[in-house]
PDB file of N, CA and C in Angstrom:
ATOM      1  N   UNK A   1      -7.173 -15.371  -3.658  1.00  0.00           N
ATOM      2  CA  UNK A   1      -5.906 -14.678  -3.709  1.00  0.00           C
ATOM      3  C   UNK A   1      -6.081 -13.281  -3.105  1.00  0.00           C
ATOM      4  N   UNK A   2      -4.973 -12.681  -2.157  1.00  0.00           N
ATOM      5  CA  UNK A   2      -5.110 -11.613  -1.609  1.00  0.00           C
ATOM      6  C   UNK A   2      -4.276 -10.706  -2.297  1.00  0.00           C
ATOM      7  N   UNK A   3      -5.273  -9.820  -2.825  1.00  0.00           N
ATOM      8  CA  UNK A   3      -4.140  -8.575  -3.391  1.00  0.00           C
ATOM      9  C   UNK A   3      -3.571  -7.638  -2.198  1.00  0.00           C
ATOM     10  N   UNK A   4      -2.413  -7.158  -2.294  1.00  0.00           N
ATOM     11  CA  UNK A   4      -1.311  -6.942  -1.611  1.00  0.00           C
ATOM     12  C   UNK A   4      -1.041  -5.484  -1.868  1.00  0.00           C
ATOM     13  N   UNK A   5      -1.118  -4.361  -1.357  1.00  0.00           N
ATOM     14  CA  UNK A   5      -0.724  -3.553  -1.435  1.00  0.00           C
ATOM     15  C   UNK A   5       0.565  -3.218  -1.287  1.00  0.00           C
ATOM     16  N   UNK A   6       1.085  -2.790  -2.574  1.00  0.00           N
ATOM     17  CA  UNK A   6       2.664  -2.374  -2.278  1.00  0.00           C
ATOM     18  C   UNK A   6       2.928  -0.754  -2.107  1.00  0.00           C
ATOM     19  N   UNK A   7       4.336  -0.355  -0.999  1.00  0.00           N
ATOM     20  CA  UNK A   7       4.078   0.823  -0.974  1.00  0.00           C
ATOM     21  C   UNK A   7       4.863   1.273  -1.792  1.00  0.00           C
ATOM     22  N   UNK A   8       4.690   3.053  -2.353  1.00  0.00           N
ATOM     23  CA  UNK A   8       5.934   3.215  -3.493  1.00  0.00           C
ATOM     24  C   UNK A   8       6.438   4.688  -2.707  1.00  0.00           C
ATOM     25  N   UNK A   9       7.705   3.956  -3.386  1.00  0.00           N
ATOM     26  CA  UNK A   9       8.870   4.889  -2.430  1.00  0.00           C
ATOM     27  C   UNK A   9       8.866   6.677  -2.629  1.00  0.00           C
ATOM     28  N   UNK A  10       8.967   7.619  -2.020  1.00  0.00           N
ATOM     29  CA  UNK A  10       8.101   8.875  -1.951  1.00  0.00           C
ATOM     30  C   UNK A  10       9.339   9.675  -2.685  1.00  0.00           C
ATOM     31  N   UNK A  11       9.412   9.897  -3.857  1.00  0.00           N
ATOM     32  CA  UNK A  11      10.737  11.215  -4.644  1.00  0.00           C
ATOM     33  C   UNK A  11      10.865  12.323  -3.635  1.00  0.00           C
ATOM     34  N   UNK A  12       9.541  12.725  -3.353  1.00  0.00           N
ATOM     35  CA  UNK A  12       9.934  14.056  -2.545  1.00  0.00           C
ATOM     36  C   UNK A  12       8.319  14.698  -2.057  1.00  0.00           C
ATOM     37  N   UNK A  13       8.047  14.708  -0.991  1.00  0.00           N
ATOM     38  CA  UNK A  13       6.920  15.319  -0.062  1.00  0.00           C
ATOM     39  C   UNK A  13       6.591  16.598   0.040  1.00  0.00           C
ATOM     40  N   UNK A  14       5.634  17.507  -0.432  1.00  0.00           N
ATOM     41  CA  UNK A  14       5.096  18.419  -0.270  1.00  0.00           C
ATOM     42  C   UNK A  14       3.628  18.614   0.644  1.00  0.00           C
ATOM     43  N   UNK A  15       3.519  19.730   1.186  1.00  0.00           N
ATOM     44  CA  UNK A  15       2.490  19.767   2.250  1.00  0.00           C
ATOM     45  C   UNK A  15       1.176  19.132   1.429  1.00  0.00           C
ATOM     46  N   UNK A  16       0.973  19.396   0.135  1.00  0.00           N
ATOM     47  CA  UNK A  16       0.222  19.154  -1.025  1.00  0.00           C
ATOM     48  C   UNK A  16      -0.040  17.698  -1.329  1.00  0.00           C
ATOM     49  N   UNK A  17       1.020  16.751  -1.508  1.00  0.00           N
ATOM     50  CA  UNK A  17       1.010  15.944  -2.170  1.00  0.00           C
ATOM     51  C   UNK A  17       2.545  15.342  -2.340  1.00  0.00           C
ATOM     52  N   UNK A  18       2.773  13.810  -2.459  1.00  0.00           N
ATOM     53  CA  UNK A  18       3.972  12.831  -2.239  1.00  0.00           C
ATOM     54  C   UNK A  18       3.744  12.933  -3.828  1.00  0.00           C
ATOM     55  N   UNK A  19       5.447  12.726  -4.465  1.00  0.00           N
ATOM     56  CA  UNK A  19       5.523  12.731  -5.562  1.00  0.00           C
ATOM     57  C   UNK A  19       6.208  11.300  -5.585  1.00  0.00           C
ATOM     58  N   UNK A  20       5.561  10.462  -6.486  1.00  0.00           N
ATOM     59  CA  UNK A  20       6.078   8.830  -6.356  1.00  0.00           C
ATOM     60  C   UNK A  20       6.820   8.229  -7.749  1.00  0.00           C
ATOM     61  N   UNK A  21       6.296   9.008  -8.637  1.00  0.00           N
ATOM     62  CA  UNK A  21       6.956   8.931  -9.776  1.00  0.00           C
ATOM     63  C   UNK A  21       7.064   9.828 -10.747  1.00  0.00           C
ATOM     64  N   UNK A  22       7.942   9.953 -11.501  1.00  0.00           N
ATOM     65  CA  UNK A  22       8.213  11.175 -12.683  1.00  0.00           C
ATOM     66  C   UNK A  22       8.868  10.853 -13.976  1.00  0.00           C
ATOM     67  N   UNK A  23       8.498  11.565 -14.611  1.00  0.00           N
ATOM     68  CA  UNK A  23       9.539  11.002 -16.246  1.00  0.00           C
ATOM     69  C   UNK A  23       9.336  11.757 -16.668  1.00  0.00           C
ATOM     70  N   UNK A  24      10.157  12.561 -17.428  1.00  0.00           N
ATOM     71  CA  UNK A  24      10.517  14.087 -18.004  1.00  0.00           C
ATOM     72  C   UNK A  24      11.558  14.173 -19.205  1.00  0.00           C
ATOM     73  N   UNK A  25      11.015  15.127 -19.882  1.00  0.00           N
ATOM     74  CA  UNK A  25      11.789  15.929 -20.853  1.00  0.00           C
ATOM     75  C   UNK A  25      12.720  16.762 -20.467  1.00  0.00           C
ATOM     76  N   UNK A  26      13.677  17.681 -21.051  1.00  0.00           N
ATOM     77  CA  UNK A  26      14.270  18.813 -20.774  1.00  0.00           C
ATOM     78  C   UNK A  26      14.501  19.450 -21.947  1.00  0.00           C
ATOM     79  N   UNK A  27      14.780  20.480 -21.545  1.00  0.00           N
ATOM     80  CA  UNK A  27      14.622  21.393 -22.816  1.00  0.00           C
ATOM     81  C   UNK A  27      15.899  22.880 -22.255  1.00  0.00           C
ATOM     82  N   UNK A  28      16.414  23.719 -23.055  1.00  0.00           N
ATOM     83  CA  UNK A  28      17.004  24.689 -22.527  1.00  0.00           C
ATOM     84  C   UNK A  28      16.681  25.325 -20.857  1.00  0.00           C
ATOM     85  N   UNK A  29      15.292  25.620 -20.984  1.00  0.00           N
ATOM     86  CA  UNK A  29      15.151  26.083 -19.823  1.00  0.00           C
ATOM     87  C   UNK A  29      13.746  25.438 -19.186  1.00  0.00           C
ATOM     88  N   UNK A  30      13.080  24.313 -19.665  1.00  0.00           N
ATOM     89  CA  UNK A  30      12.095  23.784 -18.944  1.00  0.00           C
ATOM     90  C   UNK A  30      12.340  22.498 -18.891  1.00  0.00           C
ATOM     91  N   UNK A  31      11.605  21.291 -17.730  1.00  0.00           N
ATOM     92  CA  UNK A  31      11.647  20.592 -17.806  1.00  0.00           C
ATOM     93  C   UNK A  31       9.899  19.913 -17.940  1.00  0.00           C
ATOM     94  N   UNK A  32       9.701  18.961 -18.356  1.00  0.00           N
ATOM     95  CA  UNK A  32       8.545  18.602 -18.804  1.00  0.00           C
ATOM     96  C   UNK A  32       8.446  17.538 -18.170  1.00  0.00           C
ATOM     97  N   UNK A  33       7.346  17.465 -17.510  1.00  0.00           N
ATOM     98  CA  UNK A  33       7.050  16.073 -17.190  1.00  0.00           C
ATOM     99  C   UNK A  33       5.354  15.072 -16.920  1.00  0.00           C
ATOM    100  N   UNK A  34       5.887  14.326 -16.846  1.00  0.00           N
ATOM    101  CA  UNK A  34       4.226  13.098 -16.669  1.00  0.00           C
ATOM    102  C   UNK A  34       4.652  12.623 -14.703  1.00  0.00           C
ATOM    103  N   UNK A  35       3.783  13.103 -13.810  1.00  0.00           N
ATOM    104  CA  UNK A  35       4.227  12.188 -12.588  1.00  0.00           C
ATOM    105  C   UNK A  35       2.781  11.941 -11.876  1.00  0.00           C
ATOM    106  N   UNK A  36       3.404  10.580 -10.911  1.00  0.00           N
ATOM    107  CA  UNK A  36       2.288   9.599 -10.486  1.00  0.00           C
ATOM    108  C   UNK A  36       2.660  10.674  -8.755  1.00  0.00           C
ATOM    109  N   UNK A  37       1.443  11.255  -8.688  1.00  0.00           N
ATOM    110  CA  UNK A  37       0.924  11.791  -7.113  1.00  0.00           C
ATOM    111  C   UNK A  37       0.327  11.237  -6.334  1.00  0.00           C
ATOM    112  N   UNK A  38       0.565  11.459  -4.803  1.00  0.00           N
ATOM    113  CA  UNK A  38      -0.415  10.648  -4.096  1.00  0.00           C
ATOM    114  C   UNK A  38      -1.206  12.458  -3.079  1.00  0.00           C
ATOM    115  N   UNK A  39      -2.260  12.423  -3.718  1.00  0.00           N
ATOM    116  CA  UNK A  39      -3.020  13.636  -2.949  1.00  0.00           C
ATOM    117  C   UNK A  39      -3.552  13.784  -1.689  1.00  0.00           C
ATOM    118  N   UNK A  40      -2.674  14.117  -1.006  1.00  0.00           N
ATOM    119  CA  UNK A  40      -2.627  14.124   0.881  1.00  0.00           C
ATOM    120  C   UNK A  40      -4.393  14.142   1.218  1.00  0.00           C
ATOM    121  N   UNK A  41      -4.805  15.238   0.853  1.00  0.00           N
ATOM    122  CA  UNK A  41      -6.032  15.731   1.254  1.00  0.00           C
ATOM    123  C   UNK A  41      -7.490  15.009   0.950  1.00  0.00           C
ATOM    124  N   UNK A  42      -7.227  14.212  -0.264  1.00  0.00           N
ATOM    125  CA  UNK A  42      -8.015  13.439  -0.948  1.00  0.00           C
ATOM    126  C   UNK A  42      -7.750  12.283  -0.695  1.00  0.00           C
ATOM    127  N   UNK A  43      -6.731  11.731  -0.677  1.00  0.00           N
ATOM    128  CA  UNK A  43      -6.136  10.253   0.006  1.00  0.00           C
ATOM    129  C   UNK A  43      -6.242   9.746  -1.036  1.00  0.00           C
ATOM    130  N   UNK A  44      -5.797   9.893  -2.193  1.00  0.00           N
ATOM    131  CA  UNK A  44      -5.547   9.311  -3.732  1.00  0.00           C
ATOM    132  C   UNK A  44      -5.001   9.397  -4.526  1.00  0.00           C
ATOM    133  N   UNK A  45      -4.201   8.747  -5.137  1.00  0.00           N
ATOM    134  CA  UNK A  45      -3.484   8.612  -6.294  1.00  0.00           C
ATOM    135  C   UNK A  45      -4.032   9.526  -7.801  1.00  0.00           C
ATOM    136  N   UNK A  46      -3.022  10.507  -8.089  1.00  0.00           N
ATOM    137  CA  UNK A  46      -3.277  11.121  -9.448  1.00  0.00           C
ATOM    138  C   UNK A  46      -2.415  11.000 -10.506  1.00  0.00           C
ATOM    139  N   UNK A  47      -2.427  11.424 -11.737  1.00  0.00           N
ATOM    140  CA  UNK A  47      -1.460  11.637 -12.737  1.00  0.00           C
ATOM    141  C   UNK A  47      -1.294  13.373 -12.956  1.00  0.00           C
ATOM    142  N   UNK A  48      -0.129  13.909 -12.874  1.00  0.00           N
ATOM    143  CA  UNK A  48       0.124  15.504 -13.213  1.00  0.00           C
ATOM    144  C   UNK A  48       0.884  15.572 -14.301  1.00  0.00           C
ATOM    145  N   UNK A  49       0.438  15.928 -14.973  1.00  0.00           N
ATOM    146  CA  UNK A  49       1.307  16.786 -16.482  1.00  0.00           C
ATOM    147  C   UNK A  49       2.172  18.354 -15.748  1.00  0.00           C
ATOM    148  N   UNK A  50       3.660  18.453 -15.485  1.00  0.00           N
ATOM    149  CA  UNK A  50       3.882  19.503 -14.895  1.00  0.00           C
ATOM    150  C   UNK A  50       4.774  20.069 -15.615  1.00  0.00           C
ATOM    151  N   UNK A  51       4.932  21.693 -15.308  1.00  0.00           N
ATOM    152  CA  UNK A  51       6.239  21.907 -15.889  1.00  0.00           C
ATOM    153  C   UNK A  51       7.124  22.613 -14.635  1.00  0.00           C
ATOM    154  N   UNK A  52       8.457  22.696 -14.804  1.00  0.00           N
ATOM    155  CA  UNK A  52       9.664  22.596 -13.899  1.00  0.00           C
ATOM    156  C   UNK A  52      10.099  23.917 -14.902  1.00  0.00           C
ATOM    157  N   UNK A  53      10.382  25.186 -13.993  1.00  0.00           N
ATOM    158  CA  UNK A  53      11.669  26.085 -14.508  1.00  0.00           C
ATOM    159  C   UNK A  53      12.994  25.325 -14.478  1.00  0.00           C
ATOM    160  N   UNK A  54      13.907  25.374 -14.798  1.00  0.00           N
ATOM    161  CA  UNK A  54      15.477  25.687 -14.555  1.00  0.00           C
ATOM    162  C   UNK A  54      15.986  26.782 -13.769  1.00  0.00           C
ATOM    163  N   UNK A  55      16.426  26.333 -13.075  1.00  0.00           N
ATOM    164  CA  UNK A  55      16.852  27.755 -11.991  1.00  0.00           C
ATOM    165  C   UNK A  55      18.531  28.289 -12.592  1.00  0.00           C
ATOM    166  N   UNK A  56      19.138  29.407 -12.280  1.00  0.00           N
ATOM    167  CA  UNK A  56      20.871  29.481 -12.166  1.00  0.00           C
ATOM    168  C   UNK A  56      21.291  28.634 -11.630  1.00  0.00           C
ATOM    169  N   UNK A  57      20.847  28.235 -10.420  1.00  0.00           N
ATOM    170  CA  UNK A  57      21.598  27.241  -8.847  1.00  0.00           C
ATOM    171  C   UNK A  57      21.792  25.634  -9.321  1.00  0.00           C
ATOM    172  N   UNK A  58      20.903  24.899 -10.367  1.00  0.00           N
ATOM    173  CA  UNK A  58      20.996  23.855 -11.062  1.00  0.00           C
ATOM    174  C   UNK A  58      20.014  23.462 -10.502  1.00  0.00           C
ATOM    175  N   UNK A  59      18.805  23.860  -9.718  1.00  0.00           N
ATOM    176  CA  UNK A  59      17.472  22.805  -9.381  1.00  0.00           C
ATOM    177  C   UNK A  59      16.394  23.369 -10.098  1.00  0.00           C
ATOM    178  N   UNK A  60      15.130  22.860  -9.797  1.00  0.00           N
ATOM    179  CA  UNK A  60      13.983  23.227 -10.350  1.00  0.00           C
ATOM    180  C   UNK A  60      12.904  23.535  -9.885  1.00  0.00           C
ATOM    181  N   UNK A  61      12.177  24.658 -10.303  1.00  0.00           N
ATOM    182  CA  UNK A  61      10.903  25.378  -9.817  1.00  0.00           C
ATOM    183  C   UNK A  61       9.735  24.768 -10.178  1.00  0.00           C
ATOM    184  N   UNK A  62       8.594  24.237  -9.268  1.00  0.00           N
ATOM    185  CA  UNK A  62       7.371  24.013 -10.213  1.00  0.00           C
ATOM    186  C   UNK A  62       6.757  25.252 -10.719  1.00  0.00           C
ATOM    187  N   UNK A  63       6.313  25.068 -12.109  1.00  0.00           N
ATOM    188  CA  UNK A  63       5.437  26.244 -12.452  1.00  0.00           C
ATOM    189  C   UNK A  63       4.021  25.968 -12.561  1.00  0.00           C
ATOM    190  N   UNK A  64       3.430  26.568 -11.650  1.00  0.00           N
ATOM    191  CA  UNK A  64       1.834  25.923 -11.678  1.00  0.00           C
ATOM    192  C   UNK A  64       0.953  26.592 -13.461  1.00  0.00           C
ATOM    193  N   UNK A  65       1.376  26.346 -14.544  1.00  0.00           N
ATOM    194  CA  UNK A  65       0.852  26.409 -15.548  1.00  0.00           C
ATOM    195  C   UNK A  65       0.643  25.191 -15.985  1.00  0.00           C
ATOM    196  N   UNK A  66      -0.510  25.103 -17.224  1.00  0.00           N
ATOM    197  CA  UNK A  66      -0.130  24.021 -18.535  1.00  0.00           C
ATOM    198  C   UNK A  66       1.065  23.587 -19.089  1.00  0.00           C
ATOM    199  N   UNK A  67       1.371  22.281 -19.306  1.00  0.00           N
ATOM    200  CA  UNK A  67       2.267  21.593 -19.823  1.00  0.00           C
ATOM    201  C   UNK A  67       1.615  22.237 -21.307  1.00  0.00           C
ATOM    202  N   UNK A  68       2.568  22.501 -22.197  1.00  0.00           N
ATOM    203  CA  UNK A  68       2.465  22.827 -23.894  1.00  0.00           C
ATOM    204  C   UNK A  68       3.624  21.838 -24.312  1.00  0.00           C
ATOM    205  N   UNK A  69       3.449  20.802 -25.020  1.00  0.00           N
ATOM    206  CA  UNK A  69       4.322  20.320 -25.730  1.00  0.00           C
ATOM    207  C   UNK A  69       4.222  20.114 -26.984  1.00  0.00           C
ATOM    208  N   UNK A  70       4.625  19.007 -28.108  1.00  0.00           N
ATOM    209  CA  UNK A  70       4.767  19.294 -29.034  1.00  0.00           C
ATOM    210  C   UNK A  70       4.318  17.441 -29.113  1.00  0.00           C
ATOM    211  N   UNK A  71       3.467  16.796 -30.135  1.00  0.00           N
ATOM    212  CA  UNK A  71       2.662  15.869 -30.244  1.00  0.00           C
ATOM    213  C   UNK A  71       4.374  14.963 -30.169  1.00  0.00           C
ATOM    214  N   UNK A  72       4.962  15.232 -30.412  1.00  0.00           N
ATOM    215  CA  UNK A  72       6.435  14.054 -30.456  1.00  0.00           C
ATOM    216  C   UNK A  72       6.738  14.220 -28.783  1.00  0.00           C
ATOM    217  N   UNK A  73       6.802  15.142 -28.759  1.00  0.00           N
ATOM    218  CA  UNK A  73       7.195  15.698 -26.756  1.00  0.00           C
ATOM    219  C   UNK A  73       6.179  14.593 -26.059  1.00  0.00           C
ATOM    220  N   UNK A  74       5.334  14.763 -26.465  1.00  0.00           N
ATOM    221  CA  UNK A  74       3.901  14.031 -26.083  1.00  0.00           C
ATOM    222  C   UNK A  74       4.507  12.558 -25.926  1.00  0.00           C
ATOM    223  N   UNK A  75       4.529  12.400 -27.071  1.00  0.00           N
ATOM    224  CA  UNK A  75       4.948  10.676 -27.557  1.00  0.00           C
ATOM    225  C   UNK A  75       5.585  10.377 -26.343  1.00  0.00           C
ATOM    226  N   UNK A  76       6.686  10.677 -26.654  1.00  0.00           N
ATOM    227  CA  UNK A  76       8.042  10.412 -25.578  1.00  0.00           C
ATOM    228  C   UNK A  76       7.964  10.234 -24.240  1.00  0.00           C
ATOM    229  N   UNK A  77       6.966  11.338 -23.965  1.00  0.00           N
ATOM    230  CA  UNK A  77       6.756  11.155 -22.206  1.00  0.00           C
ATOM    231  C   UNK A  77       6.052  10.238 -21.929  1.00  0.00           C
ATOM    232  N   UNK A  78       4.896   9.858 -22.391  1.00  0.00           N
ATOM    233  CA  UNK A  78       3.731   8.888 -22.593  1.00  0.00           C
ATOM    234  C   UNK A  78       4.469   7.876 -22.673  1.00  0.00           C
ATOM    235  N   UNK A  79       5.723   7.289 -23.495  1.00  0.00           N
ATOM    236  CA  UNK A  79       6.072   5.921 -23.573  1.00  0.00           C
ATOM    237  C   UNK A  79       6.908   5.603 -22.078  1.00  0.00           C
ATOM    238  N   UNK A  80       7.634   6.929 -22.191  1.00  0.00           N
ATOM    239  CA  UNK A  80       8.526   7.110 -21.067  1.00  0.00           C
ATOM    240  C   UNK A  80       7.629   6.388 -19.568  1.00  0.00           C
ATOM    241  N   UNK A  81       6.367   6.874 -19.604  1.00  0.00           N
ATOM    242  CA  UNK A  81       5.499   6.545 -18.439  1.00  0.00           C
ATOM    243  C   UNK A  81       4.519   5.361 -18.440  1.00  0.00           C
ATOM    244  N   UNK A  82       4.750   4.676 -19.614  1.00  0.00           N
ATOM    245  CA  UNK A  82       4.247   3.104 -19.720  1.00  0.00           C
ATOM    246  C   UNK A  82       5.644   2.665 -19.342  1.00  0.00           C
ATOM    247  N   UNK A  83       6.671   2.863 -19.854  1.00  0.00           N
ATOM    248  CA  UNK A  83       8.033   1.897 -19.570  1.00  0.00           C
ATOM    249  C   UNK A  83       8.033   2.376 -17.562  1.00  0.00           C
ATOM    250  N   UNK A  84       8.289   3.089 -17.104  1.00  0.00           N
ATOM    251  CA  UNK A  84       8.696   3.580 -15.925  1.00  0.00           C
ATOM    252  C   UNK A  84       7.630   3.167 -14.965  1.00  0.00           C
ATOM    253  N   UNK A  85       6.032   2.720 -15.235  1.00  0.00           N
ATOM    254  CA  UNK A  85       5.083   2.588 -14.550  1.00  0.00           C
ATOM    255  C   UNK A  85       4.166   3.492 -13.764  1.00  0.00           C
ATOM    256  N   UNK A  86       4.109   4.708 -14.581  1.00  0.00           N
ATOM    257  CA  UNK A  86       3.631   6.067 -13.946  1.00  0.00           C
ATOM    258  C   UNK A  86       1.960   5.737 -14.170  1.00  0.00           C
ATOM    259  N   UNK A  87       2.010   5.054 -15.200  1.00  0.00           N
ATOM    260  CA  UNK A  87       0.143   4.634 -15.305  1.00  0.00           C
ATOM    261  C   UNK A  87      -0.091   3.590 -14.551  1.00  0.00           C
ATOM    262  N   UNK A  88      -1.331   2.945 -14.032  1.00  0.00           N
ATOM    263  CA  UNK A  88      -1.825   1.477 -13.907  1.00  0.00           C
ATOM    264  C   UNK A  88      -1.201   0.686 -14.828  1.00  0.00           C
ATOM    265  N   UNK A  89      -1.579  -0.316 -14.423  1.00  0.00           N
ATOM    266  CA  UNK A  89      -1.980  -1.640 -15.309  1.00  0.00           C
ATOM    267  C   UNK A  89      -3.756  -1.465 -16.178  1.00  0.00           C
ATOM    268  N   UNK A  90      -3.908  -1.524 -15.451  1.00  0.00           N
ATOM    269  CA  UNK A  90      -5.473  -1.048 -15.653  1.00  0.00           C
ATOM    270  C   UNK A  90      -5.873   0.203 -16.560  1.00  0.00           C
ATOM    271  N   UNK A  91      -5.087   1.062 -16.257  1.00  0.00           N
ATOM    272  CA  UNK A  91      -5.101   2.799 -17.365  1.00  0.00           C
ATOM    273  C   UNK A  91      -4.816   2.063 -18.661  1.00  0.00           C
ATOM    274  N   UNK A  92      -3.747   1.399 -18.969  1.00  0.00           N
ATOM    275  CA  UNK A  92      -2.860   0.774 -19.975  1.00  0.00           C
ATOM    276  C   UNK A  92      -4.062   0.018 -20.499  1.00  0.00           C
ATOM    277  N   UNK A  93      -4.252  -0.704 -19.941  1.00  0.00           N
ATOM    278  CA  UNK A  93      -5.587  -1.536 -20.687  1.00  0.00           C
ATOM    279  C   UNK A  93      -6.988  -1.066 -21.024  1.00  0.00           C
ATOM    280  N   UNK A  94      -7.313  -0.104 -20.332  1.00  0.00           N
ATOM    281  CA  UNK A  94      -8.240   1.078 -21.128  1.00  0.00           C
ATOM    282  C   UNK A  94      -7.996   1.737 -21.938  1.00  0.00           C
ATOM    283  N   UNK A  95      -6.509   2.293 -22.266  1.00  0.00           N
ATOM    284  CA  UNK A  95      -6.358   2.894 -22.746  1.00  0.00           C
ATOM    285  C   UNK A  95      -5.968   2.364 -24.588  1.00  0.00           C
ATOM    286  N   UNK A  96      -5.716   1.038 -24.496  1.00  0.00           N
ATOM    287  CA  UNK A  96      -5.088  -0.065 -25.740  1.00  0.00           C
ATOM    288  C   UNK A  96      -6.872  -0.253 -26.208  1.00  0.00           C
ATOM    289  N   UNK A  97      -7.972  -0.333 -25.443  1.00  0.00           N
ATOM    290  CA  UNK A  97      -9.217  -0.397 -25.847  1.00  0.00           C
ATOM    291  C   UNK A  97      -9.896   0.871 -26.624  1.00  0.00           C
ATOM    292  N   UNK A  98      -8.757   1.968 -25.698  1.00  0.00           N
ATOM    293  CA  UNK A  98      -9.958   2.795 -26.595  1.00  0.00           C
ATOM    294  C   UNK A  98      -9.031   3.186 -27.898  1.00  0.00           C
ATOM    295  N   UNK A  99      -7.874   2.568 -28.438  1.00  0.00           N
ATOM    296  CA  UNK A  99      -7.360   2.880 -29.718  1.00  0.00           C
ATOM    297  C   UNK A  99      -7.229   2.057 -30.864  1.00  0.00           C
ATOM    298  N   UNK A 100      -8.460   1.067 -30.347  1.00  0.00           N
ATOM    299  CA  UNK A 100      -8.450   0.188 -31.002  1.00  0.00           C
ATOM    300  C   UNK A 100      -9.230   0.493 -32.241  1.00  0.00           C
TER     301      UNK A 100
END
């Protein structure tokens, strides 16, 4: 059987890095999120914990800090990114091993 590479469709391109998937919180003035990267320079797929200002204009700033959330904030995004497919298949199944 030939595994098949599928391609995934690009949210939005930075000189940095293709953003392929995202799932986020919001909050008054931040947005929180879990997203699946593809790293130009490295030629590989990552996971980013990011946070997003709120602007006046209605879009959003990356803020190159730590994500701080709150262990429920946590929860949420984490399920959010098993349902949405921001992990492997493979992460998922390492990851059910090591909470066992």
């Amino acid at each position: 059987m030939t595994k098949k590479k599928v391609e995934e469709e690009i949210i939005k391109s930075t000189r940095y890095c293709n953003l392929l998937k995202q799932v986020s919180l919001r909050d008054e003035d931040y947005t929180y999120c879990i997203e699946k990267i593809f790293v130009k320079s490295m030629k590989r797929n990552e996971i980013r914990f990011s946070v997003y200002k709120d602007t006046v204009r209605g879009d959003d700033i990356y803020v190159p800090r730590s994500l701080d959330v709150t262990e429920l904030e946590l929860m949420e995004l984490l399920k959010k990114s098993i349902k949405e497919k921001v992990f492997s298949d493979d992460f998922i199944d390492m990851l059910k091993q090591e909470l066992k």
